[in-house]
C-alpha atoms as a PDB file:
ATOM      1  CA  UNK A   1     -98.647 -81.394-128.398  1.00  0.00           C
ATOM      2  CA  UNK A   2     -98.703 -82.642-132.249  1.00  0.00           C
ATOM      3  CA  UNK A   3    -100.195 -80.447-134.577  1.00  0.00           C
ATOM      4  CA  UNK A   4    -102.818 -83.044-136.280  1.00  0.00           C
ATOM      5  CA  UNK A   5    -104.824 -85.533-134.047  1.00  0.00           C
ATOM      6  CA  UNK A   6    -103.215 -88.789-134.725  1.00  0.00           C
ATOM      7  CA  UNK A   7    -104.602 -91.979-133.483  1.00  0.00           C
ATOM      8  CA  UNK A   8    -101.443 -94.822-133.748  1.00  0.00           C
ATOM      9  CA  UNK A   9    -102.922 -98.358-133.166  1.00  0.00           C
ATOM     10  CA  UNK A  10     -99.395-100.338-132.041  1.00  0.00           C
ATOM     11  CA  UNK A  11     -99.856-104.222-132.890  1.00  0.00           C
ATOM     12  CA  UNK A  12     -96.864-106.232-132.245  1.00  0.00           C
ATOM     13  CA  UNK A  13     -96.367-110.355-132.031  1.00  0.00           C
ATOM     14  CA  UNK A  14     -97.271-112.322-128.676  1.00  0.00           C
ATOM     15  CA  UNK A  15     -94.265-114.349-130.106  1.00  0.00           C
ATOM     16  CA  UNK A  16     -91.790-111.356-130.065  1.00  0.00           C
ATOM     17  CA  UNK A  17     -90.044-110.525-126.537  1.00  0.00           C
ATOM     18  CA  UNK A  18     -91.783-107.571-125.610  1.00  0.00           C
ATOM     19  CA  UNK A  19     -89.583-104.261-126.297  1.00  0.00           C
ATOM     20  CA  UNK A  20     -88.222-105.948-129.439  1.00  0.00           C
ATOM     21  CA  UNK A  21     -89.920-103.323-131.947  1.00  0.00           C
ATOM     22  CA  UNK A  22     -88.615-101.236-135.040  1.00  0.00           C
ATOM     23  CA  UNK A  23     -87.448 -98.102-134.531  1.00  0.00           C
ATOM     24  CA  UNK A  24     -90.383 -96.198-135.947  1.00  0.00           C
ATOM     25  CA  UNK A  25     -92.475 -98.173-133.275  1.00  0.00           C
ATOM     26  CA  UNK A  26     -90.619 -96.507-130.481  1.00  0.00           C
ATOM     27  CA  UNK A  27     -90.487 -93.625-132.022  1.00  0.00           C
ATOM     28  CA  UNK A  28     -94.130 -92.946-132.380  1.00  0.00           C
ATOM     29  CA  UNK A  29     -94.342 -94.055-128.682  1.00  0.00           C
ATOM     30  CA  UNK A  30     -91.559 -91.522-127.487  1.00  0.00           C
ATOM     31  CA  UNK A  31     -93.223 -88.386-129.416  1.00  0.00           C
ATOM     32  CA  UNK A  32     -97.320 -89.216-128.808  1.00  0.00           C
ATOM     33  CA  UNK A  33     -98.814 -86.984-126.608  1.00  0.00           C
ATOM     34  CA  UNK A  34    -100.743 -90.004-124.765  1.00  0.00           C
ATOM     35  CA  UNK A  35     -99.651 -93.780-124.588  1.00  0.00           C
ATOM     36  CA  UNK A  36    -103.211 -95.730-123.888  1.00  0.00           C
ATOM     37  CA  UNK A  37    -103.474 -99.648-122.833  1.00  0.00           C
ATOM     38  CA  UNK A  38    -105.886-101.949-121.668  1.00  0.00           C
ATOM     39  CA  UNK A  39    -103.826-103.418-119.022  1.00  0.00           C
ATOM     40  CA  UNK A  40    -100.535-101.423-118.245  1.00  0.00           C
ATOM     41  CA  UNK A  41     -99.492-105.005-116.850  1.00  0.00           C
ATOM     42  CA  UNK A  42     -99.622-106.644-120.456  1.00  0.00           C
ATOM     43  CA  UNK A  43     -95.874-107.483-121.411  1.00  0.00           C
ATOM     44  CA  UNK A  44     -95.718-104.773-123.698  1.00  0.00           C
ATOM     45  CA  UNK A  45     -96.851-102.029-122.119  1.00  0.00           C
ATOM     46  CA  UNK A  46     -94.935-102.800-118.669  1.00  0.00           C
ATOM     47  CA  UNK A  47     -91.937-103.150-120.829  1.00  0.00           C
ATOM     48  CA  UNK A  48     -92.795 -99.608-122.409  1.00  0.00           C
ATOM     49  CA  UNK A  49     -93.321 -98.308-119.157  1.00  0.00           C
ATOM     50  CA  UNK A  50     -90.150 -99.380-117.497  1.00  0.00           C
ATOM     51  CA  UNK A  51     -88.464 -97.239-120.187  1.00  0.00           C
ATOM     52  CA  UNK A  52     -89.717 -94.595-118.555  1.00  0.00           C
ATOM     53  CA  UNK A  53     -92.641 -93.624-121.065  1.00  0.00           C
ATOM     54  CA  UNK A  54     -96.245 -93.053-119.290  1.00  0.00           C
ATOM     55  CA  UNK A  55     -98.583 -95.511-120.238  1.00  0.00           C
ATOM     56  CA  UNK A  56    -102.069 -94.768-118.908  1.00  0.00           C
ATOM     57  CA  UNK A  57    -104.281 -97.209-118.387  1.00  0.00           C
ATOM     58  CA  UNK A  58    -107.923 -97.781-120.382  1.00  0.00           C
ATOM     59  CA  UNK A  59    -109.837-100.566-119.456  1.00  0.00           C
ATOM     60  CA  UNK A  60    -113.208-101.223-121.709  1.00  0.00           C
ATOM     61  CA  UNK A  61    -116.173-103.508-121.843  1.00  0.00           C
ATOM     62  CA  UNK A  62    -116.533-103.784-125.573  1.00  0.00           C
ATOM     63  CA  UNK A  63    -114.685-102.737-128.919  1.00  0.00           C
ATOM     64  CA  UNK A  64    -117.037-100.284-129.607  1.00  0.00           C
ATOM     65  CA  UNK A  65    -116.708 -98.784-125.833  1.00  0.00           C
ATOM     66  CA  UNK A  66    -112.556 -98.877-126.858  1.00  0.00           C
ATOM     67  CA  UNK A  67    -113.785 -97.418-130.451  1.00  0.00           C
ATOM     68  CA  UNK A  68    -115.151 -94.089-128.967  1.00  0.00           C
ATOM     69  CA  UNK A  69    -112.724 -93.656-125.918  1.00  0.00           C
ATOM     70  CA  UNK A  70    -109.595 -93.942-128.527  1.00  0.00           C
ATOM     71  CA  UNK A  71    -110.947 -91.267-130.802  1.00  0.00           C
ATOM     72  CA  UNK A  72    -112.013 -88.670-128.148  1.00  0.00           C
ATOM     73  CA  UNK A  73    -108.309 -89.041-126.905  1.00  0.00           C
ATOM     74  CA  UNK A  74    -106.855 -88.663-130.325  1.00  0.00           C
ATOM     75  CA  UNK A  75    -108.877 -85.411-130.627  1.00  0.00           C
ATOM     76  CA  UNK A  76    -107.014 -83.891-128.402  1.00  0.00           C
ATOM     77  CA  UNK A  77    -103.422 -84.935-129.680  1.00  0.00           C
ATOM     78  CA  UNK A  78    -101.381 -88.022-130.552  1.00  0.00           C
ATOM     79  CA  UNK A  79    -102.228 -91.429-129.447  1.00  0.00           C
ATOM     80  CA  UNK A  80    -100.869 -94.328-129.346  1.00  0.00           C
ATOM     81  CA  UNK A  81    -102.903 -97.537-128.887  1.00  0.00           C
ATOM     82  CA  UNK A  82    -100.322-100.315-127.045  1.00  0.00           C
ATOM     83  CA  UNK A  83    -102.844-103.534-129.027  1.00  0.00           C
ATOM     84  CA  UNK A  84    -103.502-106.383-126.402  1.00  0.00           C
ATOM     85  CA  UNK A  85    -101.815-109.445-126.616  1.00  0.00           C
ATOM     86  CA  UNK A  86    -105.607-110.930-128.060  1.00  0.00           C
ATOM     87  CA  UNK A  87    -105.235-108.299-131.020  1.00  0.00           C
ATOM     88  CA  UNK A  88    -108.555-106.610-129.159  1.00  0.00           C
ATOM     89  CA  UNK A  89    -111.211-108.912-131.004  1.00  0.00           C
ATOM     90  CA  UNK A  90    -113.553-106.186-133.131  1.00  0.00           C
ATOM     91  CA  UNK A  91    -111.550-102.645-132.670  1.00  0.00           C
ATOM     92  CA  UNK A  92    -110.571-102.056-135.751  1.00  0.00           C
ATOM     93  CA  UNK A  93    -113.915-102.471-137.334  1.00  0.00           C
ATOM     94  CA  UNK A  94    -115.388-100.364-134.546  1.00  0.00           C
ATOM     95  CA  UNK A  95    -112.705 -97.816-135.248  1.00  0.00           C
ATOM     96  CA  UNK A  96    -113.636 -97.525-139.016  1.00  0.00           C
ATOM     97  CA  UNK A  97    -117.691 -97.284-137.637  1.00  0.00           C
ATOM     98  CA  UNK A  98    -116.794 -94.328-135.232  1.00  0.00           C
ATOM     99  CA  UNK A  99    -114.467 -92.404-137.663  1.00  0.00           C
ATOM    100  CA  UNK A 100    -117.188 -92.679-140.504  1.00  0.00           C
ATOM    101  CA  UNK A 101    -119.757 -91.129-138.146  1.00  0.00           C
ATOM    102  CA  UNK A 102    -117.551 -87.507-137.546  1.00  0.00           C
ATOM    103  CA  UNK A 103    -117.047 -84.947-139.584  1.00  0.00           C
ATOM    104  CA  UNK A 104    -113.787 -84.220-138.984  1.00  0.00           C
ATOM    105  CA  UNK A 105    -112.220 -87.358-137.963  1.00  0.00           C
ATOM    106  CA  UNK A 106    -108.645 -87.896-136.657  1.00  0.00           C
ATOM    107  CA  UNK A 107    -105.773 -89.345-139.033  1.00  0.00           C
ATOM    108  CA  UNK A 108    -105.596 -93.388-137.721  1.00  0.00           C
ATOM    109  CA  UNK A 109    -102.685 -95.302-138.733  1.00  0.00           C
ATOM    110  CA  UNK A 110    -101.841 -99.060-138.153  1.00  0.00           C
ATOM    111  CA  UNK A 111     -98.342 -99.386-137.209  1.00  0.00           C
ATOM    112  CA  UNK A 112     -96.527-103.032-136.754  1.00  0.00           C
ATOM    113  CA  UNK A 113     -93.642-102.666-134.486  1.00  0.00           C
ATOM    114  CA  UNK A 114     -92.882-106.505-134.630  1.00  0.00           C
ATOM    115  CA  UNK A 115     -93.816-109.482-137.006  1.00  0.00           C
ATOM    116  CA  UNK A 116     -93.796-113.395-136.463  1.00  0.00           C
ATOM    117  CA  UNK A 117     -90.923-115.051-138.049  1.00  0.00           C
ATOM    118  CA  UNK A 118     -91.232-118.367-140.168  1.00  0.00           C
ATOM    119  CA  UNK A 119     -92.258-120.808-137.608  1.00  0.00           C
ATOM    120  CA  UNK A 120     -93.399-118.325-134.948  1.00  0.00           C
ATOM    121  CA  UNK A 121     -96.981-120.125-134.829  1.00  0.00           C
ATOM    122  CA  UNK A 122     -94.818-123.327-133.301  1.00  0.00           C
ATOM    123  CA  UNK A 123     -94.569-121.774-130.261  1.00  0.00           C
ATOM    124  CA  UNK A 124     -98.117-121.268-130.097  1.00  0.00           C
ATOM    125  CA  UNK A 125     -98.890-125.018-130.566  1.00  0.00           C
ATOM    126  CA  UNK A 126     -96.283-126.278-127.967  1.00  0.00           C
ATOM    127  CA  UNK A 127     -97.393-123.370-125.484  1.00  0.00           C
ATOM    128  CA  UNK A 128    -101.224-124.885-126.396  1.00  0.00           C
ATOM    129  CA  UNK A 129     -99.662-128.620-125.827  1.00  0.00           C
ATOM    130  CA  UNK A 130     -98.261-127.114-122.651  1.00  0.00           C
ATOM    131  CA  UNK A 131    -102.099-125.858-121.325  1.00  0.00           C
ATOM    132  CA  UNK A 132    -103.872-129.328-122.338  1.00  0.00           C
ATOM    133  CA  UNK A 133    -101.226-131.185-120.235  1.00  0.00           C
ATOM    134  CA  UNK A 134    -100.237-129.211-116.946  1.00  0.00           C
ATOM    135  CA  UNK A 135    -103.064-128.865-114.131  1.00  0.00           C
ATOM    136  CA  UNK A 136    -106.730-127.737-114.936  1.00  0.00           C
ATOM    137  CA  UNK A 137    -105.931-128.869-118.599  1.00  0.00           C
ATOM    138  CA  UNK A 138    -107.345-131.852-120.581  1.00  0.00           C
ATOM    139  CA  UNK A 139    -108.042-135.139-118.033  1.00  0.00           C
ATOM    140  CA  UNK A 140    -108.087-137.305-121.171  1.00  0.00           C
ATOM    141  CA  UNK A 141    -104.661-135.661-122.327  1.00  0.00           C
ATOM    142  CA  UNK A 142    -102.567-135.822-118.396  1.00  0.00           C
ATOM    143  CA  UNK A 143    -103.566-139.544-118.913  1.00  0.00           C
ATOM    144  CA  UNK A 144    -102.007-140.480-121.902  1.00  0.00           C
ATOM    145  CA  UNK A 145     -98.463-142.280-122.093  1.00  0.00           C
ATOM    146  CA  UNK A 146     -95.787-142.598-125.145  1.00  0.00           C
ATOM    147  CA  UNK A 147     -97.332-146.252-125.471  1.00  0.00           C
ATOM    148  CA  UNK A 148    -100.848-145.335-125.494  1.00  0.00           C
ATOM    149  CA  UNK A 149    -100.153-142.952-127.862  1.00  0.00           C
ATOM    150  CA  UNK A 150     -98.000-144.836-130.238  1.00  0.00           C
ATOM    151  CA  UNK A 151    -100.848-146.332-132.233  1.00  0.00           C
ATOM    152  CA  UNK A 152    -101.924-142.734-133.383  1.00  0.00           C
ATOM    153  CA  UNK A 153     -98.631-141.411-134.695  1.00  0.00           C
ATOM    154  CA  UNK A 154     -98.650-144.610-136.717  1.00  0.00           C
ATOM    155  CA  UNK A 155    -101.936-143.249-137.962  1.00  0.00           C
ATOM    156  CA  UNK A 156    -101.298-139.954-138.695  1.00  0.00           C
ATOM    157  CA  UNK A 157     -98.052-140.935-140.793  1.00  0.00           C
ATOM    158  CA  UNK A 158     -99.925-143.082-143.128  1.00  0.00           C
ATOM    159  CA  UNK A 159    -103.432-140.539-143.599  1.00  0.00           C
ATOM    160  CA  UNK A 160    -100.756-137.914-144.371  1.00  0.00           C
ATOM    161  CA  UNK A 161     -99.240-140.447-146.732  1.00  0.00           C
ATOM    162  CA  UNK A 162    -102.416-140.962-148.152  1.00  0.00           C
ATOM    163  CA  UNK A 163    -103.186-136.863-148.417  1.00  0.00           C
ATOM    164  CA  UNK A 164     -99.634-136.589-150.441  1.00  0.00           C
ATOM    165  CA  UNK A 165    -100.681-139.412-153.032  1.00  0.00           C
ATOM    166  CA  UNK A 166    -104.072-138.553-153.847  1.00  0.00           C
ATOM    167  CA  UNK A 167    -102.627-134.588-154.550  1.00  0.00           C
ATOM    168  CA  UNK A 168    -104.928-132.931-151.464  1.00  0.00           C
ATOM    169  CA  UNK A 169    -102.584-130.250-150.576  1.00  0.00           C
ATOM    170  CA  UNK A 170    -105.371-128.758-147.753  1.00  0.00           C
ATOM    171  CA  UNK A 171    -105.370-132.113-146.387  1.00  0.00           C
ATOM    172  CA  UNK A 172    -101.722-132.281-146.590  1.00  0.00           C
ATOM    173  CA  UNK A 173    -101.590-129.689-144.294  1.00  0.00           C
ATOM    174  CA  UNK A 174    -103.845-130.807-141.923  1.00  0.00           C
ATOM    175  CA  UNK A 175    -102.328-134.244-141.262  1.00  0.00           C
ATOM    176  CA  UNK A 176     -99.097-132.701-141.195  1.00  0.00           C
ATOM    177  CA  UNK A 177    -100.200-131.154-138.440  1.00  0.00           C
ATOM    178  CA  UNK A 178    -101.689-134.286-136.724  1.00  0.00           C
ATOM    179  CA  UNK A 179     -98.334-135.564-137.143  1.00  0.00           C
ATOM    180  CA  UNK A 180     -96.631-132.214-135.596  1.00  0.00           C
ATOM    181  CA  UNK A 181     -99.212-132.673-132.488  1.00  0.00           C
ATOM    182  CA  UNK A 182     -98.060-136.196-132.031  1.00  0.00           C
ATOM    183  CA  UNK A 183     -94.396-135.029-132.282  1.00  0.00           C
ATOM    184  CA  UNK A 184     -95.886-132.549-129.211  1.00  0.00           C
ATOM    185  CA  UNK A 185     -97.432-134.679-127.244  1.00  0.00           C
ATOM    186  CA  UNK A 186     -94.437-137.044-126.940  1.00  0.00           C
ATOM    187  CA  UNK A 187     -92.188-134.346-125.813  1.00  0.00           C
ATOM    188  CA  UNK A 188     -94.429-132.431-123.395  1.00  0.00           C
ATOM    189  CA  UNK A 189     -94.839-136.590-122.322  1.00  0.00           C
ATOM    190  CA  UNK A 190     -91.248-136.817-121.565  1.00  0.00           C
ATOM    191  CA  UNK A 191     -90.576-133.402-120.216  1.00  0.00           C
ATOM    192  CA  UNK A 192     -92.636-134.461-117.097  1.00  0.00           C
ATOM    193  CA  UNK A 193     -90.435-138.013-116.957  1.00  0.00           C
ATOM    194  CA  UNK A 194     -86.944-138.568-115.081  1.00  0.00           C
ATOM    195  CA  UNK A 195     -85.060-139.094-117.234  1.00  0.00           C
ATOM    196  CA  UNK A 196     -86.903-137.179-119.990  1.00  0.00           C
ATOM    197  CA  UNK A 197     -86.541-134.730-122.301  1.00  0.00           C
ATOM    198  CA  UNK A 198     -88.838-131.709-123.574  1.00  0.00           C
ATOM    199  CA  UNK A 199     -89.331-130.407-127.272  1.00  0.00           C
ATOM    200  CA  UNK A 200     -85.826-127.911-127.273  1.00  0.00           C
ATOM    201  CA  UNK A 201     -84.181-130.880-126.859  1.00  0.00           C
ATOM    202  CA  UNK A 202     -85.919-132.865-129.969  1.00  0.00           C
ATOM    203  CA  UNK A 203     -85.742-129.750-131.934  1.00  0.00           C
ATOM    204  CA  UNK A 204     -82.007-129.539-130.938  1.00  0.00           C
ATOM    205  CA  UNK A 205     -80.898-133.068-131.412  1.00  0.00           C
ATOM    206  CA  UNK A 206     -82.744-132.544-135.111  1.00  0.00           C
ATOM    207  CA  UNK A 207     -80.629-129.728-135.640  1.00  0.00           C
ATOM    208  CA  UNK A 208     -77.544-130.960-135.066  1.00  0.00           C
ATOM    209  CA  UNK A 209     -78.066-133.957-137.193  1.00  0.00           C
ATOM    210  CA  UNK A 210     -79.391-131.741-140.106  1.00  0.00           C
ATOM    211  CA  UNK A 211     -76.098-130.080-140.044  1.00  0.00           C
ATOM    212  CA  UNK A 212     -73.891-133.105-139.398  1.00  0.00           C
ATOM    213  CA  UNK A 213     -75.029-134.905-142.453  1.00  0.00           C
ATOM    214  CA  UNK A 214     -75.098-131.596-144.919  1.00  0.00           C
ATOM    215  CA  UNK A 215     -71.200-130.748-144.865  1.00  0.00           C
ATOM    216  CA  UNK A 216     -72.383-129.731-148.424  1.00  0.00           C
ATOM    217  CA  UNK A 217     -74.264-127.193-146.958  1.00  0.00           C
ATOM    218  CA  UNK A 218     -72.649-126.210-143.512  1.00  0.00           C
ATOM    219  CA  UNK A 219     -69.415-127.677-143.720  1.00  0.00           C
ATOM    220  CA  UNK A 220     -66.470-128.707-146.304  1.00  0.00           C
ATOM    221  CA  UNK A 221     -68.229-131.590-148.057  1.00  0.00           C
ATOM    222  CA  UNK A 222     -68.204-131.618-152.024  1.00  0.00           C
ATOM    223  CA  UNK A 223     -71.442-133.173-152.841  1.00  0.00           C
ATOM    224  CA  UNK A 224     -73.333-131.727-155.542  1.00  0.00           C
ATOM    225  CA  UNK A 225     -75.859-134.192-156.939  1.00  0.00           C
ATOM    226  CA  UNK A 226     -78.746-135.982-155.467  1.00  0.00           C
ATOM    227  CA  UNK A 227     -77.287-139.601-155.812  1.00  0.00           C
ATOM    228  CA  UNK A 228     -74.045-137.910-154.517  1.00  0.00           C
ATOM    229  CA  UNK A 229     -75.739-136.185-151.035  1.00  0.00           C
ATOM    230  CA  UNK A 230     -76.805-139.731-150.397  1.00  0.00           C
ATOM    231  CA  UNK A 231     -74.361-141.725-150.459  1.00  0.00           C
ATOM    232  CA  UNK A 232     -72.856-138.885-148.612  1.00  0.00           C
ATOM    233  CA  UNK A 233     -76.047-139.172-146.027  1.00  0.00           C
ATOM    234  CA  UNK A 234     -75.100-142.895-145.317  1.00  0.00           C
ATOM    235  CA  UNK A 235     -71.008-142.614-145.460  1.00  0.00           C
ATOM    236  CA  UNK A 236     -71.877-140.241-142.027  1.00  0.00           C
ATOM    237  CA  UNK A 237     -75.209-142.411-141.078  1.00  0.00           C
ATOM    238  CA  UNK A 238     -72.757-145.229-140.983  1.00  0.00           C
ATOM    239  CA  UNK A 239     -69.960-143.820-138.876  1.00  0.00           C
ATOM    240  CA  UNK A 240     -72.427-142.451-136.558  1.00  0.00           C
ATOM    241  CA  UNK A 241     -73.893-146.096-136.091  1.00  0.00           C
ATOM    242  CA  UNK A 242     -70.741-147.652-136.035  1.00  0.00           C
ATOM    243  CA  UNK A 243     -72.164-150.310-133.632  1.00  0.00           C
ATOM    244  CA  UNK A 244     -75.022-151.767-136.173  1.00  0.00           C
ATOM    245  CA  UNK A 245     -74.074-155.146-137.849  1.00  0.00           C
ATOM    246  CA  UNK A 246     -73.144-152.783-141.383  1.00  0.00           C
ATOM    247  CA  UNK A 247     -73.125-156.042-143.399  1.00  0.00           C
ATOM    248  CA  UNK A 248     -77.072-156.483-142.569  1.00  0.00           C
ATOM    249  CA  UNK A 249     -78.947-155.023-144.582  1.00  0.00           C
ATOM    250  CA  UNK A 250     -82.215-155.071-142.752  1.00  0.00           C
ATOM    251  CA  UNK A 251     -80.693-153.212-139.772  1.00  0.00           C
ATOM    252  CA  UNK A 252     -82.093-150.203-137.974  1.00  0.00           C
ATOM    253  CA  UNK A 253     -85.206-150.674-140.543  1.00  0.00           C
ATOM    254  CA  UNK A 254     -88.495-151.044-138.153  1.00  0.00           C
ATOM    255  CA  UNK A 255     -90.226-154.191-138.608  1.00  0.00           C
ATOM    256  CA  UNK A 256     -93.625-152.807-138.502  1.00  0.00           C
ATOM    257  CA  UNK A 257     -92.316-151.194-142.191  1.00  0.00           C
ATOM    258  CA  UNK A 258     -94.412-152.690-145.064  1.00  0.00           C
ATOM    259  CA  UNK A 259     -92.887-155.593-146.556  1.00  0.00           C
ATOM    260  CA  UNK A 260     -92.369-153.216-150.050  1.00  0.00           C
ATOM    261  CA  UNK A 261     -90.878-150.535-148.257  1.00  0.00           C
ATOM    262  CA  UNK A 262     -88.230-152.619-146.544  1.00  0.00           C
ATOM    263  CA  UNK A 263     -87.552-153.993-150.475  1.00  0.00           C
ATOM    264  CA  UNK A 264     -87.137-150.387-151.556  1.00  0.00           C
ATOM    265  CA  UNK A 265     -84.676-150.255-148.556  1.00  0.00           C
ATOM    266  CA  UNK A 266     -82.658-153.357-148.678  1.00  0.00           C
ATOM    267  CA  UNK A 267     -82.250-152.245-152.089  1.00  0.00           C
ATOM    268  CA  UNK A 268     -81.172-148.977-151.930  1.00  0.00           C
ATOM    269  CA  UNK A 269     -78.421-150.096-148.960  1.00  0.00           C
ATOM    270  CA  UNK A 270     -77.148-152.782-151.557  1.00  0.00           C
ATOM    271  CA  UNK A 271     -76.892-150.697-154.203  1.00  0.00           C
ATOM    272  CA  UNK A 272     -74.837-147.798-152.517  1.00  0.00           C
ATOM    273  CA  UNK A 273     -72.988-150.460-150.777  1.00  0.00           C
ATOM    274  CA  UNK A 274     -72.228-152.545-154.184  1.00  0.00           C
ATOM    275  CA  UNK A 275     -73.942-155.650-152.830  1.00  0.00           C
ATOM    276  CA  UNK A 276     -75.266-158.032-155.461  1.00  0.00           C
ATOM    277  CA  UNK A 277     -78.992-159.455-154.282  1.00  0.00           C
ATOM    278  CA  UNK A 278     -78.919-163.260-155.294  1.00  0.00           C
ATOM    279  CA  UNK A 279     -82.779-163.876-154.860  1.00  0.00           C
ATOM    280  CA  UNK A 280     -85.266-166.232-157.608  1.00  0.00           C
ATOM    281  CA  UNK A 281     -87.339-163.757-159.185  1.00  0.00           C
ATOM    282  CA  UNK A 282     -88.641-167.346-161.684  1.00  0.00           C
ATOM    283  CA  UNK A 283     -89.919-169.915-158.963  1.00  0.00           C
ATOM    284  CA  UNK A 284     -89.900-168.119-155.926  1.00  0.00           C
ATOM    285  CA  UNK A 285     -92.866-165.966-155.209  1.00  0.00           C
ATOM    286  CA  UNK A 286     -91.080-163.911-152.832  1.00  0.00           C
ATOM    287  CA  UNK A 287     -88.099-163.008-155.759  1.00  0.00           C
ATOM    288  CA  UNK A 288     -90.819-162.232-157.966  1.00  0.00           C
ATOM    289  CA  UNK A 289     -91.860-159.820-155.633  1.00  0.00           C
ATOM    290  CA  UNK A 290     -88.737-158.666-154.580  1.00  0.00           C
ATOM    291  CA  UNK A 291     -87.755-158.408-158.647  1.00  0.00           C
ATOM    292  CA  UNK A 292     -90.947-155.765-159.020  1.00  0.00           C
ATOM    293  CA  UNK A 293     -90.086-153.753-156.178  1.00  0.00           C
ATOM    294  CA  UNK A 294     -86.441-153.728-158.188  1.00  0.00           C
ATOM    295  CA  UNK A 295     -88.506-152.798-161.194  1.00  0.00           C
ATOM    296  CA  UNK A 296     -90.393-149.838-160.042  1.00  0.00           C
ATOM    297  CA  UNK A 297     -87.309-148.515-158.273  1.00  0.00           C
ATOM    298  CA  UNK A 298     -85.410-148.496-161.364  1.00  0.00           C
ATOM    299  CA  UNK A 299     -88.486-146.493-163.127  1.00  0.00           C
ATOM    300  CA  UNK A 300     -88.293-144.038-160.315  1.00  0.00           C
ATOM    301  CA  UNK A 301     -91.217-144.798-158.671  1.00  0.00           C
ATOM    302  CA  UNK A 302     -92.810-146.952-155.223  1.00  0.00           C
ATOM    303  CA  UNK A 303     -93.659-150.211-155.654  1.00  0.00           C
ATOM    304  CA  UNK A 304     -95.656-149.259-152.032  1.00  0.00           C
ATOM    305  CA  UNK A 305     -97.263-146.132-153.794  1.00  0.00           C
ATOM    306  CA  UNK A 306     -98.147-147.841-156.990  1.00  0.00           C
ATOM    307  CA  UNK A 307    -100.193-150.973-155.243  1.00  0.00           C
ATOM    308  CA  UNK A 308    -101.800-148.459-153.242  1.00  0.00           C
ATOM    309  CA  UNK A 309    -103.205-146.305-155.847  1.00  0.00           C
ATOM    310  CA  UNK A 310    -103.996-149.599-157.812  1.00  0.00           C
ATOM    311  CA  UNK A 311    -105.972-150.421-155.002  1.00  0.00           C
ATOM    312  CA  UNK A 312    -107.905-146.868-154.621  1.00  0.00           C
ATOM    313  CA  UNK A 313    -109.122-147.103-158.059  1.00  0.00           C
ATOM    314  CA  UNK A 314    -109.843-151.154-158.208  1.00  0.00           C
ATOM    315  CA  UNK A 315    -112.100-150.143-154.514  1.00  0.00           C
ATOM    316  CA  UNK A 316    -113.873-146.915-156.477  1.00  0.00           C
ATOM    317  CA  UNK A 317    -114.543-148.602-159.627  1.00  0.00           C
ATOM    318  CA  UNK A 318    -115.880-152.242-158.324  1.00  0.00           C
ATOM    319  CA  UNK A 319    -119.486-152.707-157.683  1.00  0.00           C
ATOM    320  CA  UNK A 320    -121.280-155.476-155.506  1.00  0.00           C
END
């Protein structure tokens, strides 16, 4: 038995494999006197388990219930606390409650045996995706289709568009993740389609181009400017689109694309490509629009971006 009462509350990631802990997380599980649990068939402490620790089970009705049980056991030796994959809603406040009511109170520690990794929480949103479209889920969402959906990841583009230009990073984030749902709900779409394809697959085929066009980065390429990377970018967009008409400029550009954003296109593509434009930017209404779009490029800026913000402040300032 351990000299000092010791009460070790394990937390570890729903996202982690279970077992995958630091070493002073098994450790403190292979020298406690007592390993405690809600369920013994959680992931974690199964996994424990079948290493051939003891895990004893202790079921409770509330936090405070789990509060008092936890520090009576530690009283009597080391504990370790195996957390529940919910993070047991309220214990640690009811912890601090019980251990400020005794005298003589047993040493607590937190310990984390494993941590999310940057873009842990995605698994949580396709696993929620998942839920909302499989049986007993969302009627509305088992009814939708890539074509009834298409108008709302149109939508969400253009509101997180917005969010970026008016400088609202909160709302940034939030329609960036309106967009990331639509992404989602596409795949989890597909994955129930034949032919189809689920999100590893979208995540994998983004991958792979990521890494194809940086041979700067992953590979033997020599680019080491912006306008370099580029031109770089289309040399190996071009090659792998060997099949698009390479002399027209508008290919592979959507038509639902605003009219100034196509410009800003067509123009980039004939300027890597050394194509002179002959357009009227005198007579012709469309060169003249054509020739500000040239304009605004030149100053660095979006001929797209600039009308709308003309248009934000024209709409706040006028008055009936």
């Amino acid at each position: 038995m351990s000299a000092d009462p010791l009460l070790t509350v394990l937390v570890t990631s729903p996202r982690v494999p279970a077992g995958l802990m630091s070493r002073d997380a098994w450790l403190a599980l292979e020298t406690a006197d007592r390993v405690l649990a809600a369920d013994v068939d959680d992931p974690l402490p199964s996994t424990v388990a079948a290493s051939g620790l003891e895990v004893t089970a202790m079921p409770f009705d509330s936090a405070a219930a789990a509060a008092r049980a936890l520090v009576e056991a530690a009283a009597a030796g080391s504990v370790v606390w195996i957390g529940s994959p919910d993070a047991d809603p309220g214990l640690t406040d009811a912890l601090a409650e019980e251990l400020t009511r005794l005298e003589s109170p047993p040493q607590i520690e937190v310990l984390v045996g494993s941590w999310d990794l940057p873009g842990a929480r995605l698994l949580d949103a396709v696993s929620v995706m998942d839920s909302l479209r499989s049986p007993g889920g969302c009627p509305w969402d088992a009814a939708q289709t890539h074509e009834s959906l298409a108008k709302y990841l149109l939508e969400e583009a253009h509101e997180t568009v917005e969010a970026i230009e008016i400088g609202d990073t909160a709302h940034v984030a939030e329609e960036l993740g309106d967009v990331l749902l639509q992404v989602l709900f596409h795949a989890r779409i597909a994955a129930d389609e034949d032919p189809g394809f689920d999100i590893d697959q979208v995540a994998a085929g983004l991958v792979d181009k990521l890494i194809r066009r940086h041979p700067h980065v992953f590979g033997d390429g020599d680019a080491t400017t912006p306008d370099e990377v580029e031109q770089s970018w289309e040399r190996i967009k071009a090659a792998e689109k060997a099949d698009r008409d390479q002399d027209d400029l508008l290919a592979g550009i959507p038509v639902s694309l605003s009219p100034l954003l196509t410009a800003e296109k067509v123009l980039t593509r004939a300027d890597r490509r050394g194509i002179q434009l002959a357009y009227d930017d005198r007579v012709d209404l469309g060169g003249r629009l054509l020739a500000l779009v040239a304009e605004a490029r030149a100053a660095g800026t979006s001929a797209d971006a600039a009308l709308r913000d003309v248009l934000r402040r024209v709409a706040r300032t006028s008055s009936p």
